[in-house]
C-alpha atoms as a PDB file:
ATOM      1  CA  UNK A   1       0.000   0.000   0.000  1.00  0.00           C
ATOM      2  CA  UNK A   2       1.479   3.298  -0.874  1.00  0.00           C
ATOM      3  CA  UNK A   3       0.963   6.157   1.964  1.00  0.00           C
ATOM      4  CA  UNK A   4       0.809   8.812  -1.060  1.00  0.00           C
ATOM      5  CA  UNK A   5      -2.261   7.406  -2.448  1.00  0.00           C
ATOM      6  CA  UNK A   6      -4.028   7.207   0.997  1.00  0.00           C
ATOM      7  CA  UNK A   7      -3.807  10.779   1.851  1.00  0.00           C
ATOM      8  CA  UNK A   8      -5.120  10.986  -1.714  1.00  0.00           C
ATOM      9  CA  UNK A   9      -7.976   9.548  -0.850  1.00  0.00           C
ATOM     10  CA  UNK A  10      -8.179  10.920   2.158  1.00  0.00           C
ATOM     11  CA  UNK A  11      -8.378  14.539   0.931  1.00  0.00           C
ATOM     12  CA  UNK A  12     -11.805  12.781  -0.997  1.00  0.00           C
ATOM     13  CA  UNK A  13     -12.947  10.820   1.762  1.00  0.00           C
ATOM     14  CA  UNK A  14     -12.405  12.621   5.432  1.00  0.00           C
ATOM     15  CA  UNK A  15     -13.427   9.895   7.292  1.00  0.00           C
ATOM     16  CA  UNK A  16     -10.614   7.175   7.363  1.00  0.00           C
ATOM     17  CA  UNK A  17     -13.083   4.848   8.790  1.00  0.00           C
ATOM     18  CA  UNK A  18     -15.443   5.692   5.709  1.00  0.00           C
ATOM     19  CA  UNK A  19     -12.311   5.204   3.287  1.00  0.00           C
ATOM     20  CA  UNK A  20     -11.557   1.545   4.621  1.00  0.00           C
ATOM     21  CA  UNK A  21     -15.271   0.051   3.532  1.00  0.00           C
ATOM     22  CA  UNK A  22     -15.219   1.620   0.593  1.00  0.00           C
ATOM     23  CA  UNK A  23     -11.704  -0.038  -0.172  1.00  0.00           C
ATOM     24  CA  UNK A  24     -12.838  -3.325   1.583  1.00  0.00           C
ATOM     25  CA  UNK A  25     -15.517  -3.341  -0.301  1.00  0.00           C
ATOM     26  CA  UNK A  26     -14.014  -2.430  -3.973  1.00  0.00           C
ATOM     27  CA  UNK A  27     -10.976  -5.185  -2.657  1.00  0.00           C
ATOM     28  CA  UNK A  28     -13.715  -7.648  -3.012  1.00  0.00           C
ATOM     29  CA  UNK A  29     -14.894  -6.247  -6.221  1.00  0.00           C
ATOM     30  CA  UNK A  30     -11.499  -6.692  -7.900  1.00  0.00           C
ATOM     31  CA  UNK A  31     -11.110  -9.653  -6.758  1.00  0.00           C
ATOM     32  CA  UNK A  32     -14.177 -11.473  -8.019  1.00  0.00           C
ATOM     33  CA  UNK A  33     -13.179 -10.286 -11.480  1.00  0.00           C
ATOM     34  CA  UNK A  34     -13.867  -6.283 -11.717  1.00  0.00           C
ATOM     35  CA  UNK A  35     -12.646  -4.006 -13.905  1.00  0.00           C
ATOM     36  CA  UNK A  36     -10.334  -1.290 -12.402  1.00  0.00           C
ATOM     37  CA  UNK A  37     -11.966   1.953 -13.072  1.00  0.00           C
ATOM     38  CA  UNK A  38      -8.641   3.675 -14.068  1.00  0.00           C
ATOM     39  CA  UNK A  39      -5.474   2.878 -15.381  1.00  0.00           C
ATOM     40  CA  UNK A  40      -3.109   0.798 -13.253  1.00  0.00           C
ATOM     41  CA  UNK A  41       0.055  -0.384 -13.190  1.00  0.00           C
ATOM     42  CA  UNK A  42       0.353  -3.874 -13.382  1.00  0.00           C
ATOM     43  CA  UNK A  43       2.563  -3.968  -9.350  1.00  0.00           C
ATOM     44  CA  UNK A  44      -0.071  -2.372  -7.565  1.00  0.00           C
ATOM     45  CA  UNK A  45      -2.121  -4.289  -5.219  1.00  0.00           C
ATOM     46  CA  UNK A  46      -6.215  -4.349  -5.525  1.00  0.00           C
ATOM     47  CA  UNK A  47      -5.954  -2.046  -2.652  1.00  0.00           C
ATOM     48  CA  UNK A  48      -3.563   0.030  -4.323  1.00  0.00           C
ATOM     49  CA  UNK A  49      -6.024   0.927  -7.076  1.00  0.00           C
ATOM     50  CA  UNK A  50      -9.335   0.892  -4.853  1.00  0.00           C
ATOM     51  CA  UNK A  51      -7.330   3.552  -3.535  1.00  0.00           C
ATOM     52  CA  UNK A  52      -6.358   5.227  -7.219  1.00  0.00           C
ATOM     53  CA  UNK A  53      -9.999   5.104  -8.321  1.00  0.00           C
ATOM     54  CA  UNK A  54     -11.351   6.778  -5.124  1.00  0.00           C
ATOM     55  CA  UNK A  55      -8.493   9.300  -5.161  1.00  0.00           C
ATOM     56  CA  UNK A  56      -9.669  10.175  -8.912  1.00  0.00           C
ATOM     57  CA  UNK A  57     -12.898  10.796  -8.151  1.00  0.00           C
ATOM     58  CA  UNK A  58     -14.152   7.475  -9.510  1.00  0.00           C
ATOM     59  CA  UNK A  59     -15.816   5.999  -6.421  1.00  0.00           C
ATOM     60  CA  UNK A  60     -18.324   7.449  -4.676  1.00  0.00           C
ATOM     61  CA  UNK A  61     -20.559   6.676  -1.353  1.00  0.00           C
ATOM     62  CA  UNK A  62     -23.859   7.747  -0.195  1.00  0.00           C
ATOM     63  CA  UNK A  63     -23.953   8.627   3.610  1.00  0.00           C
ATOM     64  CA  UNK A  64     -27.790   7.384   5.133  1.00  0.00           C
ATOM     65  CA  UNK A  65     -29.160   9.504   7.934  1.00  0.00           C
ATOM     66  CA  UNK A  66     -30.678   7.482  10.502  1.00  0.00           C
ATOM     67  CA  UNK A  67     -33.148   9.147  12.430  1.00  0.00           C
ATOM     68  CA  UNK A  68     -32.664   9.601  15.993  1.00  0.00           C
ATOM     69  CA  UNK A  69     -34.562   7.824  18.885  1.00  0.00           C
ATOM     70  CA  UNK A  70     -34.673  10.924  21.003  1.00  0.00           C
ATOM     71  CA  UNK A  71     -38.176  10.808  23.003  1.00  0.00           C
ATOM     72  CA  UNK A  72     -38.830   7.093  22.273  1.00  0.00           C
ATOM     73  CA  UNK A  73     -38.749   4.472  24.157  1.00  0.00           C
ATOM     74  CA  UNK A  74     -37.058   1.512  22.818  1.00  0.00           C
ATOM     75  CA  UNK A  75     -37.908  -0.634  25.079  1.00  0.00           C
ATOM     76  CA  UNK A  76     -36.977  -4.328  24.143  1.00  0.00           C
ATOM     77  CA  UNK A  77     -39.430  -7.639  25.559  1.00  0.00           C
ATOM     78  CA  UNK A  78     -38.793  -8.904  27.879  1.00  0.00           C
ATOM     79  CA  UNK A  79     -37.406 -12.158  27.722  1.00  0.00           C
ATOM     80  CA  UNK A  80     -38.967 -15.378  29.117  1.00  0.00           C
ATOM     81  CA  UNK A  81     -36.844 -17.824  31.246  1.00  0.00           C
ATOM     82  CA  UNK A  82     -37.223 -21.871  30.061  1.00  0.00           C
ATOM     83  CA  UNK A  83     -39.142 -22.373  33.046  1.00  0.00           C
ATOM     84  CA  UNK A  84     -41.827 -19.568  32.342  1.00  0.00           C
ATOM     85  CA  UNK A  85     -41.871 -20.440  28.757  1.00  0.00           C
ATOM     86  CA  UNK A  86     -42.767 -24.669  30.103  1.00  0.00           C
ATOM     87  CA  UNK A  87     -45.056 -23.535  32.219  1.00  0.00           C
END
């Protein structure tokens, strides 16, 4: 892995936590038999150009909001012992 092209992708991605699933995921991508979305050298590693393609703008990633469960109750059931549940 070279350190340049992580703070490449870095400066695209802010989140480094972010930046490792979308590698992982594009990892897995290349692996199975995807095409690299820009041009490569032939020595780099799958991570290596995961880390190219995001770098160059080529890889994206959609944040979801999850709404917040301020004022609700979320409140599990309660669960029944083995001897409750025979009875």
């Amino acid at each position: 892995m070279k350190q340049t092209l992580v703070q490449d992708a870095l400066k695209i991605v802010q989140s480094p936590q972010v930046l490792v699933n979308i590698v992982s995921k594009r990892v897995r991508q290349l692996g199975q038999g995807f095409r690299p979305l820009v041009a490569y050298d032939p020595k780099l590693t799958f991570m290596d150009v995961a880390l190219k393609e995001v770098a160059e703008g080529k890889l994206g990633y959609e944040m979801i909001e999850v709404p917040s469960a301020a004022g609700t109750s979320l409140a599990l059931p309660a669960k029944k012992s083995r001897k409750a549940a025979a009875a």
